[in-house]
N, C-alpha and C. Protein backbone atom coordinates (compact mmCIF):
# COMPACT_ATOMS: atom_id res chain seq x y z
N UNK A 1 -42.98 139.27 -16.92
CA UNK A 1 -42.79 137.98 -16.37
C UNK A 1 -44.14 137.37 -15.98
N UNK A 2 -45.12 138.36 -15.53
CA UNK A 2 -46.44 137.72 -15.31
C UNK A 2 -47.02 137.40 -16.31
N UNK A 3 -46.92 137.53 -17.50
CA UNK A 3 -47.10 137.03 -18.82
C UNK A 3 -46.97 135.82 -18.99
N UNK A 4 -45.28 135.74 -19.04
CA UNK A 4 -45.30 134.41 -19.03
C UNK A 4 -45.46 133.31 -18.12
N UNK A 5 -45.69 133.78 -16.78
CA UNK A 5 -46.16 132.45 -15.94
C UNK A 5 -47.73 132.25 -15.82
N UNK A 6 -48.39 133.57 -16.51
CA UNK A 6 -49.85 132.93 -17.00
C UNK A 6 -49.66 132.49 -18.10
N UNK A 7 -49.01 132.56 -19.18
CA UNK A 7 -49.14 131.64 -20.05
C UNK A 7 -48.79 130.00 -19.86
N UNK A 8 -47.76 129.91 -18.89
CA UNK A 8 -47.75 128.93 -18.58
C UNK A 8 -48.74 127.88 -17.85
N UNK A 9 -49.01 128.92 -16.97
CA UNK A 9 -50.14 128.43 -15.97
C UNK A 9 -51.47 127.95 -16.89
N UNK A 10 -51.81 129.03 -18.16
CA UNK A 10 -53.06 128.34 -18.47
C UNK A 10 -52.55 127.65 -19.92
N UNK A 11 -51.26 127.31 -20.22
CA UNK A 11 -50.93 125.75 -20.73
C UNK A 11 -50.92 124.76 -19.55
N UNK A 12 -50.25 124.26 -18.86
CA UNK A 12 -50.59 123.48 -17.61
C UNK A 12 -51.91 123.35 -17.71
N UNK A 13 -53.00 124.10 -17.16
CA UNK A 13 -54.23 124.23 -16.73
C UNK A 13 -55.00 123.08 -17.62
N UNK A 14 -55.30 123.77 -19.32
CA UNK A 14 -55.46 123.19 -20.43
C UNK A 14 -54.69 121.89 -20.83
N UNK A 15 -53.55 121.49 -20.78
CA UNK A 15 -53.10 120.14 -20.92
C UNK A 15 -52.40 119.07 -19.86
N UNK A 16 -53.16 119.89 -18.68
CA UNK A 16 -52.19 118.86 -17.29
C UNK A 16 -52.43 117.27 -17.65
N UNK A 17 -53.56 116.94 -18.21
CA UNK A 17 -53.77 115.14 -18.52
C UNK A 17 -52.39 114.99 -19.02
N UNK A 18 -52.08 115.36 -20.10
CA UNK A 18 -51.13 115.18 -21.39
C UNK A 18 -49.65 115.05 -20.40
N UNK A 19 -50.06 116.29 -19.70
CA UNK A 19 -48.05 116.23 -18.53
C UNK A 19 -48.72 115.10 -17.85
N UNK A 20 -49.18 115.22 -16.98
CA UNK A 20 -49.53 113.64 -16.03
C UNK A 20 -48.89 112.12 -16.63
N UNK A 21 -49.55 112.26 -17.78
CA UNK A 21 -49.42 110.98 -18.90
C UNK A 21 -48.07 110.74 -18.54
N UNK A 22 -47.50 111.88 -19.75
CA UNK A 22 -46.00 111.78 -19.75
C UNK A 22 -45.27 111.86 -18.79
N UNK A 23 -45.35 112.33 -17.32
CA UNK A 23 -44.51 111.97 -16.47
C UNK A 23 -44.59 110.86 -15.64
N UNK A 24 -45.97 110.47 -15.43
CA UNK A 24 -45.99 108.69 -15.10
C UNK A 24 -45.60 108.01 -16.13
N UNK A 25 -45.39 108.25 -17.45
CA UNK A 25 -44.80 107.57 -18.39
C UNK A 25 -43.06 107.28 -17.98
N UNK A 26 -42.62 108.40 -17.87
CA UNK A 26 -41.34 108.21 -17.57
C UNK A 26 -40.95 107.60 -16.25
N UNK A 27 -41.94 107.79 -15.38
CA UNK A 27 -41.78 107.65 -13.80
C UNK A 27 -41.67 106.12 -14.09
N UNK A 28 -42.57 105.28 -14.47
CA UNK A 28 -43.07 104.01 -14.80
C UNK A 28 -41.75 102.89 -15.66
N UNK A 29 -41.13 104.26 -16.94
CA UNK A 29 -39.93 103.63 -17.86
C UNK A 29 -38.70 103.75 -16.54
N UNK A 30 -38.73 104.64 -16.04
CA UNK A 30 -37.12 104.48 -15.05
C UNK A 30 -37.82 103.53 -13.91
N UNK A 31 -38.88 103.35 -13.95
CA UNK A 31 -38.92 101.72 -12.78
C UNK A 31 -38.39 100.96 -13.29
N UNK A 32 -38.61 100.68 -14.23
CA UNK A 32 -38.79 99.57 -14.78
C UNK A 32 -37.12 99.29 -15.49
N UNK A 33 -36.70 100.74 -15.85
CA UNK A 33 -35.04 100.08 -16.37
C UNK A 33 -34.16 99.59 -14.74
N UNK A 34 -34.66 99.97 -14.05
CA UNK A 34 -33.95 100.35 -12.72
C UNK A 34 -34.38 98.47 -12.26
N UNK A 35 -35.38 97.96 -12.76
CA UNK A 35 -35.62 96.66 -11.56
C UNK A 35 -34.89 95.67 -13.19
N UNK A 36 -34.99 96.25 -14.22
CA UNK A 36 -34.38 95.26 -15.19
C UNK A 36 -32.84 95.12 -15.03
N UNK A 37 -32.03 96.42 -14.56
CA UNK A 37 -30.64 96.58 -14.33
C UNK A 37 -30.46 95.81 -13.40
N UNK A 38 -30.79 95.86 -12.26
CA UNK A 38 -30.84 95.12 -11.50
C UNK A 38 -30.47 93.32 -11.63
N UNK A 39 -31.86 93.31 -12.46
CA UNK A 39 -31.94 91.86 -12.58
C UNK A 39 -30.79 91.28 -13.82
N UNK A 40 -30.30 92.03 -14.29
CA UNK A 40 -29.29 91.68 -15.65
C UNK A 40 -28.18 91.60 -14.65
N UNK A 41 -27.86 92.59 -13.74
CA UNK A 41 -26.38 92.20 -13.32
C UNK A 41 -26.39 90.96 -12.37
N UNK A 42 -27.90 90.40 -11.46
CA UNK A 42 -27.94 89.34 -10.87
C UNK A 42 -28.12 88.43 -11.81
N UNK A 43 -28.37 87.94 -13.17
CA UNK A 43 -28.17 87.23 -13.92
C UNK A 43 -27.11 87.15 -14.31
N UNK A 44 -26.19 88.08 -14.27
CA UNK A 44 -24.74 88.06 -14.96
C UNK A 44 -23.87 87.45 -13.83
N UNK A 45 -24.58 87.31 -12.36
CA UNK A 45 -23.35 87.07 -11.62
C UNK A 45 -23.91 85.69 -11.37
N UNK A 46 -25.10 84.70 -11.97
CA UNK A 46 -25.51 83.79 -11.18
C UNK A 46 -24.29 82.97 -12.66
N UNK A 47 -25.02 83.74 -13.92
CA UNK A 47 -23.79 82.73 -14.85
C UNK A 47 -22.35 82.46 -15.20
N UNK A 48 -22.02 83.78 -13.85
CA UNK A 48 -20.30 83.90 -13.49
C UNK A 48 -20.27 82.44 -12.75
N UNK A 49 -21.19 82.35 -11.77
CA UNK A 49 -20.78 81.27 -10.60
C UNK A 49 -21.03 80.04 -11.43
N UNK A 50 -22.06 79.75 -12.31
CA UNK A 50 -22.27 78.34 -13.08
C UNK A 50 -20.60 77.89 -13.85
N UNK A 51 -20.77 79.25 -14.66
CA UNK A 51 -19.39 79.09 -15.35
C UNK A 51 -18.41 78.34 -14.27
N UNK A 52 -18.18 79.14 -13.34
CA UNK A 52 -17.10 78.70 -12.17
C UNK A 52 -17.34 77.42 -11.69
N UNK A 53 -18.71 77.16 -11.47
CA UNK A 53 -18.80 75.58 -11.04
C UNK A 53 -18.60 74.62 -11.68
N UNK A 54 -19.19 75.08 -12.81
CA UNK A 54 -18.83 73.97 -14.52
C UNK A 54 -17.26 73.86 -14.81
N UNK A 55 -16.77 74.83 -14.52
CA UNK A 55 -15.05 74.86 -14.66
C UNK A 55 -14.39 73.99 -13.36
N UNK A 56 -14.71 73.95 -11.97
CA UNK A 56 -14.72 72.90 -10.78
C UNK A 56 -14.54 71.84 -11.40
N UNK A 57 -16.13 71.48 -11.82
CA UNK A 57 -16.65 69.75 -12.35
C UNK A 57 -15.53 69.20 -13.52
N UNK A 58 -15.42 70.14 -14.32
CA UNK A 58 -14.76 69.82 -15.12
C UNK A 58 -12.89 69.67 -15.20
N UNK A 59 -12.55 70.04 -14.24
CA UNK A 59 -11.25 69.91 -13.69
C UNK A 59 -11.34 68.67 -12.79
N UNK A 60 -12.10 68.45 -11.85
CA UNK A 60 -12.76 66.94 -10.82
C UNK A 60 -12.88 66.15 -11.74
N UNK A 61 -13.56 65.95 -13.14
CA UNK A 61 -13.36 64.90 -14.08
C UNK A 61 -12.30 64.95 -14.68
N UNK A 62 -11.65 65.67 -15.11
CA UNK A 62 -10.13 65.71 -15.58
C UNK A 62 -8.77 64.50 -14.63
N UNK A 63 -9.27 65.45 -13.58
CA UNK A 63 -8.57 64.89 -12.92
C UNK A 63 -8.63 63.62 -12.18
N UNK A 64 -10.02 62.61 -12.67
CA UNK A 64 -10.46 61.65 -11.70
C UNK A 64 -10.03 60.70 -13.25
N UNK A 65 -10.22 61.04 -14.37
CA UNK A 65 -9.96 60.70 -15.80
C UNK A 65 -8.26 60.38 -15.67
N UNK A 66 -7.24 61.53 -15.29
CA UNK A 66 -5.80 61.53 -15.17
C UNK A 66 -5.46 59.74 -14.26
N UNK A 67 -6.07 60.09 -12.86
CA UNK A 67 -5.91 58.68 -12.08
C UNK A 67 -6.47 57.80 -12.69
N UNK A 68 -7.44 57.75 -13.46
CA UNK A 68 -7.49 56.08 -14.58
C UNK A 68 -6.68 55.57 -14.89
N UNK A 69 -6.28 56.50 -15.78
CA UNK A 69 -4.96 56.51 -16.46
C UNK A 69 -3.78 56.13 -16.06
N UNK A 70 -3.43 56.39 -15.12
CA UNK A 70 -2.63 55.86 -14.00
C UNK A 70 -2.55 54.37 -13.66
N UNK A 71 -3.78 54.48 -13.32
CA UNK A 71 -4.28 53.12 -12.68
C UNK A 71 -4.10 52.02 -13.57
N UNK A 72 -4.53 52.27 -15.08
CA UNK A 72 -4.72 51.47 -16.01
C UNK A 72 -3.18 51.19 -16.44
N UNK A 73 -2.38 52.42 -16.62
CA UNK A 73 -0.49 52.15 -16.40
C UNK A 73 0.02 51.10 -16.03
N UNK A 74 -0.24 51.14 -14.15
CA UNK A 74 0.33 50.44 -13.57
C UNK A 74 -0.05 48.99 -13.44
N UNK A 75 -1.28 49.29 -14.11
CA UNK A 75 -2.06 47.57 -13.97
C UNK A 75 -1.40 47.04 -15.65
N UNK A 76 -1.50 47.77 -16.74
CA UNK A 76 -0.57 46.84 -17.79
C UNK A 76 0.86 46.56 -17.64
N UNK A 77 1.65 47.54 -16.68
CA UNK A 77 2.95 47.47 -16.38
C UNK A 77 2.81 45.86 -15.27
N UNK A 78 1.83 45.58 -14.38
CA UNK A 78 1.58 44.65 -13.43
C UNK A 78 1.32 43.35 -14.23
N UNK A 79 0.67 43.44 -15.17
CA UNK A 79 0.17 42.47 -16.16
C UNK A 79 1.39 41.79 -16.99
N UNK A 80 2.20 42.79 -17.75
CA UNK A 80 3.00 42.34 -18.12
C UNK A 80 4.75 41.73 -17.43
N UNK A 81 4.00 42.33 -16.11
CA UNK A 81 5.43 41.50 -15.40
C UNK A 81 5.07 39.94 -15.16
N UNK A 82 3.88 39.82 -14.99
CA UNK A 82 3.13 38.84 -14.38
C UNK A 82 3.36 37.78 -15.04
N UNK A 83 3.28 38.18 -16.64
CA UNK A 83 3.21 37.31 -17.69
C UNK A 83 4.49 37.16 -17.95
N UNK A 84 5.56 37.73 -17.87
CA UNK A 84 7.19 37.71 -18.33
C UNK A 84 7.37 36.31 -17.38
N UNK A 85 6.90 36.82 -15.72
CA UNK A 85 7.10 35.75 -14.70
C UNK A 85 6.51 34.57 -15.11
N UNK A 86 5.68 34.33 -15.91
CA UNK A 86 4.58 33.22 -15.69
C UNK A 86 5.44 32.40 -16.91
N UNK A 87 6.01 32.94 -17.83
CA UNK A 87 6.52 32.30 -18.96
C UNK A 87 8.17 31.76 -18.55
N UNK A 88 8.67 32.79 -17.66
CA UNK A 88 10.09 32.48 -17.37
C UNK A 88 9.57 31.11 -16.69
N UNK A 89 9.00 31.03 -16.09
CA UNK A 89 8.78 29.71 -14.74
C UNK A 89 8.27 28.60 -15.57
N UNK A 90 7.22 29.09 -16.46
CA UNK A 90 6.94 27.63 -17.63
C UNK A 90 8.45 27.23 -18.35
N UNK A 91 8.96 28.30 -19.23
CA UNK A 91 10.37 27.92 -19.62
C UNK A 91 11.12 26.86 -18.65
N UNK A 92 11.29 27.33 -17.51
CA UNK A 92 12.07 27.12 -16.17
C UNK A 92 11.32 25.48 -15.90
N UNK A 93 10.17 25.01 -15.95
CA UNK A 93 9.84 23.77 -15.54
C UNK A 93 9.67 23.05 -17.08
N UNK A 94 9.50 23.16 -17.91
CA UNK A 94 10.09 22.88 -18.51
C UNK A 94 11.27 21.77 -19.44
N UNK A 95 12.36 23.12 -18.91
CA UNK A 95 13.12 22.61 -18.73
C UNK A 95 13.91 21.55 -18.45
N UNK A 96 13.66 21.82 -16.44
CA UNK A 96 13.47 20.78 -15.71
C UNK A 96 12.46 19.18 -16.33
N UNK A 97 11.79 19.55 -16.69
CA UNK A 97 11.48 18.34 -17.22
C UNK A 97 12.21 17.61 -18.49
N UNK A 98 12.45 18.11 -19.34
CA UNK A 98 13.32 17.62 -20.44
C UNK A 98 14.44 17.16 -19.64
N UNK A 99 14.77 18.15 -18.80
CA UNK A 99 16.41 17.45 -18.20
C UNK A 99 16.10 16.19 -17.56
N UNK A 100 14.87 15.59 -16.55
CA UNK A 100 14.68 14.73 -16.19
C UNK A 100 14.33 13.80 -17.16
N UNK A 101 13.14 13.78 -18.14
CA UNK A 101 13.60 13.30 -18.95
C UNK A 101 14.84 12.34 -19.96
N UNK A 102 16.00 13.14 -19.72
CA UNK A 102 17.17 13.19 -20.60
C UNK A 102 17.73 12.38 -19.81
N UNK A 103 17.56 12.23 -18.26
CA UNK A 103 18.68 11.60 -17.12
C UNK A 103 17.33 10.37 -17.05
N UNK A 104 16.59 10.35 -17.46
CA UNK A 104 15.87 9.13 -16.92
C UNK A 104 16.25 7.96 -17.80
N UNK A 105 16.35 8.55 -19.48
CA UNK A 105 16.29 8.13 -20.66
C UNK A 105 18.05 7.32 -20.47
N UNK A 106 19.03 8.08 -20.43
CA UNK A 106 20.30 7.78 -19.62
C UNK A 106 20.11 6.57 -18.91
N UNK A 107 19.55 6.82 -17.66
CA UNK A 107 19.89 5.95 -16.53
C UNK A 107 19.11 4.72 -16.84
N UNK A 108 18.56 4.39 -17.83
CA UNK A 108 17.18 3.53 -18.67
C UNK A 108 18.52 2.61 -19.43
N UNK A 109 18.84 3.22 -20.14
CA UNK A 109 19.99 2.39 -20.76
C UNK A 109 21.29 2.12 -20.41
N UNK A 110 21.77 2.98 -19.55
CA UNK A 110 22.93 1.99 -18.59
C UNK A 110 22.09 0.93 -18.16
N UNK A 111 20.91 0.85 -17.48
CA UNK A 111 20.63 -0.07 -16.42
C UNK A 111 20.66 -1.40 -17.66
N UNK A 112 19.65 -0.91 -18.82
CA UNK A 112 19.62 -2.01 -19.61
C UNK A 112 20.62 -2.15 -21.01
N UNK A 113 21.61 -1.99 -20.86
CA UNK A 113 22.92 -1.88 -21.85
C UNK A 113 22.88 -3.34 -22.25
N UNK A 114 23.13 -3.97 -21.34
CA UNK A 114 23.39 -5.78 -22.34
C UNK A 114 22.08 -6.68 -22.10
N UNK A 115 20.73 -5.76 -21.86
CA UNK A 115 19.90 -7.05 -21.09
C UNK A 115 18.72 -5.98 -22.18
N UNK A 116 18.68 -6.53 -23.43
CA UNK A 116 17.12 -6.10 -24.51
C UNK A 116 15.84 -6.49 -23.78
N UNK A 117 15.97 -7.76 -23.22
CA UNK A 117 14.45 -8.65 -23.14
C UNK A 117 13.73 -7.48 -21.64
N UNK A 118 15.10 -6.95 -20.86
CA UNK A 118 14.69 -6.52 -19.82
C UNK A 118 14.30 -4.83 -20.16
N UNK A 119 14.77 -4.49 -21.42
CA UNK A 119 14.14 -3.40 -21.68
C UNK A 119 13.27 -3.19 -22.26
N UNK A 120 13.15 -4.48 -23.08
CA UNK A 120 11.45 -4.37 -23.60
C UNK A 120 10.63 -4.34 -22.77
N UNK A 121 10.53 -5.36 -21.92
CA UNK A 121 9.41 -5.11 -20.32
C UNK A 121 9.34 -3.90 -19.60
N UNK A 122 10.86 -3.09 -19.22
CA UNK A 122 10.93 -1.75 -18.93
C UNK A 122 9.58 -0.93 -19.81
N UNK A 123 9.87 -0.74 -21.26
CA UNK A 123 8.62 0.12 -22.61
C UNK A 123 7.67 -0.71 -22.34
N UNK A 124 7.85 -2.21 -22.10
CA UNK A 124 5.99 -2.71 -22.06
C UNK A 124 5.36 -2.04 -20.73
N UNK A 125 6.03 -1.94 -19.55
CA UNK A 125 5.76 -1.14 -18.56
C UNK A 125 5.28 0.51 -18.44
N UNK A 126 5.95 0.62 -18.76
CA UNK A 126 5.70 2.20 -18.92
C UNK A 126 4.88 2.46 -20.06
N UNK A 127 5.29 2.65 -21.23
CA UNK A 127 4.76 2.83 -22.88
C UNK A 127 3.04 2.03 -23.11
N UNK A 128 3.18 0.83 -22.43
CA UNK A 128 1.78 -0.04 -22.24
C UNK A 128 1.57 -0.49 -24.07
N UNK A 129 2.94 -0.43 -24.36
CA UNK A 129 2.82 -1.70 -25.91
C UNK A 129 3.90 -2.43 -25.76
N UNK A 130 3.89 -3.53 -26.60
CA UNK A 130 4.85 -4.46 -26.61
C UNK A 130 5.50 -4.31 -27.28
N UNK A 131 6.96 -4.64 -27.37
CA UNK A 131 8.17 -4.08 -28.18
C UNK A 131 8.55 -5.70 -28.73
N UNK A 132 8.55 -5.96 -29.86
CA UNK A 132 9.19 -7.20 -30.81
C UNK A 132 10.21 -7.43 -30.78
N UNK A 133 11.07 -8.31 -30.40
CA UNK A 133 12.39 -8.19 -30.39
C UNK A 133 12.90 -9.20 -31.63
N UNK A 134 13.68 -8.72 -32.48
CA UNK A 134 14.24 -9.56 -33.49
C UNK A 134 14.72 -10.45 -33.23
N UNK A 135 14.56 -11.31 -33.83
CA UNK A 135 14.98 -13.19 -33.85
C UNK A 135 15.99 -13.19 -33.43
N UNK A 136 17.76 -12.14 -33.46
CA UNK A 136 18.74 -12.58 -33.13
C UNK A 136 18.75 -12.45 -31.77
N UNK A 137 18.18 -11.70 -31.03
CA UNK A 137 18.58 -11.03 -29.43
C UNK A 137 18.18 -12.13 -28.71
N UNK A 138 18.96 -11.32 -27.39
CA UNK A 138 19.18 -12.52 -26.60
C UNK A 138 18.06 -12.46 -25.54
C-alpha cells in the first residue's frame, strides 16, 4: 500500500499544475452553470408575468372594444328611432297641411259659388296674377 500512495504522491508532486488547472476548471464551470440556472429560471418567470400582463391588456381591450360595440348598437337603434319619429311627424304635418289646404280650397268656393269677379280678386290676392274672366261672366 505504501507503494501505491508513493506513487501517487510523486504523480501529484510531478503534475499538481495540471490537477490545479483542472479543478479550478471545474470549480469555475459549476459557478458559472449554477449563476446561469439561476438566471434562466428568473428569466423564465419574468416572461411568465409579461405573458400574464399581455393577456390582462389584452382582455381590457377586448373588453373596452365589446362596450363600443354596444354603444355603437344602441346609438343606431337611437338613430333609427329618431328618424322613424322624424318622418312619422313630417308625414303627420303634412298631412295636416293638405287637409287644410283641401278645407280652405272648399270653403273658397262655397264662399264664391255664384260671385266669379269676387273670386278672381280672391287668386289676384293670394296667387298675385290676374285671372281673365270670359266675356260671358257676370
Amino acid at each position: 500500500m505504501q507503494t501505491f500512495l508513493s506513487k501517487v504522491f510523486d504523480f501529484v508532486k510531478s503534475n499538481w499544475k495540471t490537477i490545479v488547472v483542472i479543478m479550478a476548471s471545474c470549480i469555475v464551470m459549476w459557478q458559472i452553470n449554477k449563476i446561469f440556472s439561476n438566471k434562466e429560471s428568473s428569466l423564465v418567470k419574468q416572461m411568465d408575468d409579461l405573458k400574464k400582463i399581455h393577456n390582462e391588456q389584452i382582455e381590457q381591450i377586448k373588453s373596452a372594444y365589446d362596450r363600443e360595440l354596444d354603444k355603437k348598437e344602441k346609438n343606431i337603434k337611437q338613430l333609427n328611432q329618431d328618424l322613424q319619429d322624424s318622418k312619422d311627424e313630417y308625414d303627420r304635418l303634412k298631412q295636416d297641411i293638405e287637409d287644410k289646404k283641401k278645407t280652405n280650397i272648399i270653403n273658397t268656393t262655397k264662399t264664391y259659388r255664384g260671385d266669379p269677379k269676387g273670386l278672381a280678386k280672391k287668386v289676384n290676392s293670394v296667387l298675385g296674377f290676374e285671372v281673365v274672366l270670359p266675356q260671358g261672366a257676370k
